[in-house]
Protein backbone atom coordinates (compact mmCIF):
# COMPACT_ATOMS: atom_id res chain seq x y z
CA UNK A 1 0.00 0.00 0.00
CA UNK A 2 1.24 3.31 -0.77
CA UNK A 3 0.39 6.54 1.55
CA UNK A 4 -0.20 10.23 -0.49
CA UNK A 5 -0.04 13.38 1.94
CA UNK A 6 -0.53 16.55 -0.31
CA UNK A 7 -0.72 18.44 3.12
CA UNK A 8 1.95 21.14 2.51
CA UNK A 9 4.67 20.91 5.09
CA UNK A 10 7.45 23.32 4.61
CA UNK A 11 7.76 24.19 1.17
CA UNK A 12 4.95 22.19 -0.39
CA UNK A 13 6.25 18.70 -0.15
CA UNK A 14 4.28 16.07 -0.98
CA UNK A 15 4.88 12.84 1.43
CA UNK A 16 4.68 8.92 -0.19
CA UNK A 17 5.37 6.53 2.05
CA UNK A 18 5.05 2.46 1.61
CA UNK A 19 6.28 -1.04 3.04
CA UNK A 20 9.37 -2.07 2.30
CA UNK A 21 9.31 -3.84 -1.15
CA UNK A 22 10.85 -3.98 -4.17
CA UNK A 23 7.70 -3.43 -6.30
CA UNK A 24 8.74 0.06 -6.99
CA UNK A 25 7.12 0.98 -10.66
CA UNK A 26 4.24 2.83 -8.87
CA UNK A 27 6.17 5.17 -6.70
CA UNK A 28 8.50 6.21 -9.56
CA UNK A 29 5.21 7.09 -11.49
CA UNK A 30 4.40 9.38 -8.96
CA UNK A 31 7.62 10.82 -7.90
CA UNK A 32 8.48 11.41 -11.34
CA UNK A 33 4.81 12.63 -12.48
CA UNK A 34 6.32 16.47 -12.18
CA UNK A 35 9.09 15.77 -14.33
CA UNK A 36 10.00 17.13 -17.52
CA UNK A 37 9.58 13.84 -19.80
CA UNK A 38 13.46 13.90 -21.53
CA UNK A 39 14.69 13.89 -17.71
CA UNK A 40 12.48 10.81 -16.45
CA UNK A 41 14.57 8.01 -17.32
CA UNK A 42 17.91 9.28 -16.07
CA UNK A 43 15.78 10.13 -12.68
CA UNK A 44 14.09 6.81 -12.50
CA UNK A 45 17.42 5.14 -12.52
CA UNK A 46 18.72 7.45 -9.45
CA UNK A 47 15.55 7.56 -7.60
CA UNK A 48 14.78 3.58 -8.05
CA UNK A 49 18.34 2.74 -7.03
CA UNK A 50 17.86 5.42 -3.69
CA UNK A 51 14.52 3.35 -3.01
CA UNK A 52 15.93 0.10 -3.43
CA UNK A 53 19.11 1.10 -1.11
CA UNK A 54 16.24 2.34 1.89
CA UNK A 55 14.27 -0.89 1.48
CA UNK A 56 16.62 -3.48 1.18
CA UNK A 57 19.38 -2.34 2.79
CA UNK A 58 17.93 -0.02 5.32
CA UNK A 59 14.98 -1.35 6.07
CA UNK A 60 16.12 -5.23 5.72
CA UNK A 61 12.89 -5.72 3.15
CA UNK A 62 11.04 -5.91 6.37
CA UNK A 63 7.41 -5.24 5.46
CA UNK A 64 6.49 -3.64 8.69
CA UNK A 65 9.28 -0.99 8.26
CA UNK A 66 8.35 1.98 5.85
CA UNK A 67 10.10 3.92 3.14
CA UNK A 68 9.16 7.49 3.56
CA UNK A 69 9.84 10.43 0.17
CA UNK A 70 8.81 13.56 0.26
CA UNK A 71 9.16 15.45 -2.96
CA UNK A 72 9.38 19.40 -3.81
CA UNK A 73 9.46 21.52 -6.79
CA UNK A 74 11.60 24.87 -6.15
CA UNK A 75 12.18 27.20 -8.99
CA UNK A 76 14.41 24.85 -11.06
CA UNK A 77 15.23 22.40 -8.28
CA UNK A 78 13.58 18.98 -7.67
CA UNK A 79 13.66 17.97 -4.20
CA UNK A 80 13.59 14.03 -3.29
CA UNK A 81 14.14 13.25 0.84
CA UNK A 82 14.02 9.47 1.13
CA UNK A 83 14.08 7.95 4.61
CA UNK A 84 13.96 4.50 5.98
CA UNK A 85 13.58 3.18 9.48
CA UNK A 86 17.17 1.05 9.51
CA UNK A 87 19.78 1.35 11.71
CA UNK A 88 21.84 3.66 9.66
CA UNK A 89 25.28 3.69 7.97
CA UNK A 90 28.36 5.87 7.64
CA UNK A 91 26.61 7.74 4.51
CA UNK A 92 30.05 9.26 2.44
CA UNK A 93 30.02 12.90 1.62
CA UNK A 94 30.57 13.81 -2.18
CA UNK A 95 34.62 14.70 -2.03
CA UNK A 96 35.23 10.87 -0.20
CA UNK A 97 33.29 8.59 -1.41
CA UNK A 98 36.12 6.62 -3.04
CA UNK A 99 39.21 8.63 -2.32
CA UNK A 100 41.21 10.94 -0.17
CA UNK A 101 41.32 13.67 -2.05
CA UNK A 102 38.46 15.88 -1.88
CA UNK A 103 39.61 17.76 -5.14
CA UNK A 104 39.36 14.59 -7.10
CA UNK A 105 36.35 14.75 -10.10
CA UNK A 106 33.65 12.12 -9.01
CA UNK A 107 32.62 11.79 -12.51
CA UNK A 108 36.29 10.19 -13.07
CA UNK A 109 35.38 6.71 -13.01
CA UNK A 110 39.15 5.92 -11.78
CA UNK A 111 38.11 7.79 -8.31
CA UNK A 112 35.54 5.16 -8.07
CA UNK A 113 37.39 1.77 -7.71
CA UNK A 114 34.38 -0.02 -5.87
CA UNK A 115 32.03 0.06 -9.11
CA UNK A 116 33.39 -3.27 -10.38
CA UNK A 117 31.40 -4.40 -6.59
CA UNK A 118 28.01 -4.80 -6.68
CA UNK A 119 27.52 -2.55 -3.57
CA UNK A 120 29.57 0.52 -4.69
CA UNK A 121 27.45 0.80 -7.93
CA UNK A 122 24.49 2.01 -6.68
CA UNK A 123 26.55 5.04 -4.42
CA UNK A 124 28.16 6.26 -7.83
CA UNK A 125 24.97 6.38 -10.10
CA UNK A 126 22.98 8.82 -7.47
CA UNK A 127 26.77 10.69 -7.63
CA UNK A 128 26.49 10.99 -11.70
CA UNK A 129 22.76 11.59 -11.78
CA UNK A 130 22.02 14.44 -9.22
CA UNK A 131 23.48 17.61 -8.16
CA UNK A 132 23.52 17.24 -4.94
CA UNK A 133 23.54 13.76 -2.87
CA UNK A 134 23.33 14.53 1.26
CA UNK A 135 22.17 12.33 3.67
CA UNK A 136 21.88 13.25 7.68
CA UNK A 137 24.28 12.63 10.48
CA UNK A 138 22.51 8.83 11.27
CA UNK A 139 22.77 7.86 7.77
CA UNK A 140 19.08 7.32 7.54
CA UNK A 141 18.06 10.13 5.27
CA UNK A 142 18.92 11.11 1.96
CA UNK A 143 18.16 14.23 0.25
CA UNK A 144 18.58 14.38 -3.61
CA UNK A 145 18.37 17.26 -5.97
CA UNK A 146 18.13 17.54 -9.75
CA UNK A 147 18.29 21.07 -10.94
CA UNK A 148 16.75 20.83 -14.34
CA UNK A 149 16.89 24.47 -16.67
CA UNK A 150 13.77 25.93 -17.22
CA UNK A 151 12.21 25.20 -20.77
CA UNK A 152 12.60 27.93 -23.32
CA UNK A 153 8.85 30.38 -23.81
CA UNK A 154 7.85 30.57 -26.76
CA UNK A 155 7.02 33.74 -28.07
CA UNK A 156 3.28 34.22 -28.03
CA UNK A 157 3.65 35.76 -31.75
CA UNK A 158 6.16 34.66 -34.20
């Protein structure tokens, strides 16, 4: 079962939150519903492999444990916060992830020397996909942002 709040709570987030599963397809419908259709597959790749990461790792695939997203639209920003009710890990920041050396590029796939392992892969896709990957200090929130440039206006008369 999936849970809808459209109950504005900050900066008009809308809250999903379902039991652990895999079954995913429906929440990526919604949470991508906003988005600009040339952006949704990239997205769906990042957000499904966030979802699968709080479910199955976080939440063990325990069915009594939720997944909770709540999703914003600022200006040009979209806003995904994903939280599960696991234990937590040592989330990396951006500059560590797979190396010392915070001025090394993260899209250099040499920094990333974990992708050839099954559980590093999933880290350095939501690193290529958004702009900004943050989680909180217990390692049981993530917050993920896409900033996607506004569409061109047409002139009204041509």
């Amino acid at each position: 079962m999936i849970a809808i709040s459209t109950r504005p709570v900050g900066r008009n987030w809308i809250t999903i939150s379902f039991a652990s599963t895999l079954y995913l397809c429906p929440v990526l419908d919604l949470l991508l519903a906003e988005v600009p259709d040339h952006w949704q597959a990239e997205l769906r790749l990042g957000l499904q492999e966030a979802l699968v990461n709080a479910a199955k790792h976080g939440n063990k695939l325990d069915p009594c444990k939720t997944v909770g997203v709540r999703f914003s639209i600022v200006q040009n920003q979209y806003w995904w916060v994903i939280s599960d009710e696991g234990s937590g890990f040592n989330a990396p920041c951006g500059c560590d992830l797979y190396t010392d050396d915070c001025n090394s590029d993260v899209t250099n796939h040499s920094a990333f020397p974990h992708v050839e392992q099954e559980c590093g892969r999933g880290l350095f896709i939501l690193y290529q996909i958004f702009d900004r990957v943050e989680w909180n200090s217990q390692g049981t929130e993530l917050r993920l942002c896409k900033e996607i440039p506004s569409r061109y206006r047409l002139p009204r008369l041509r």
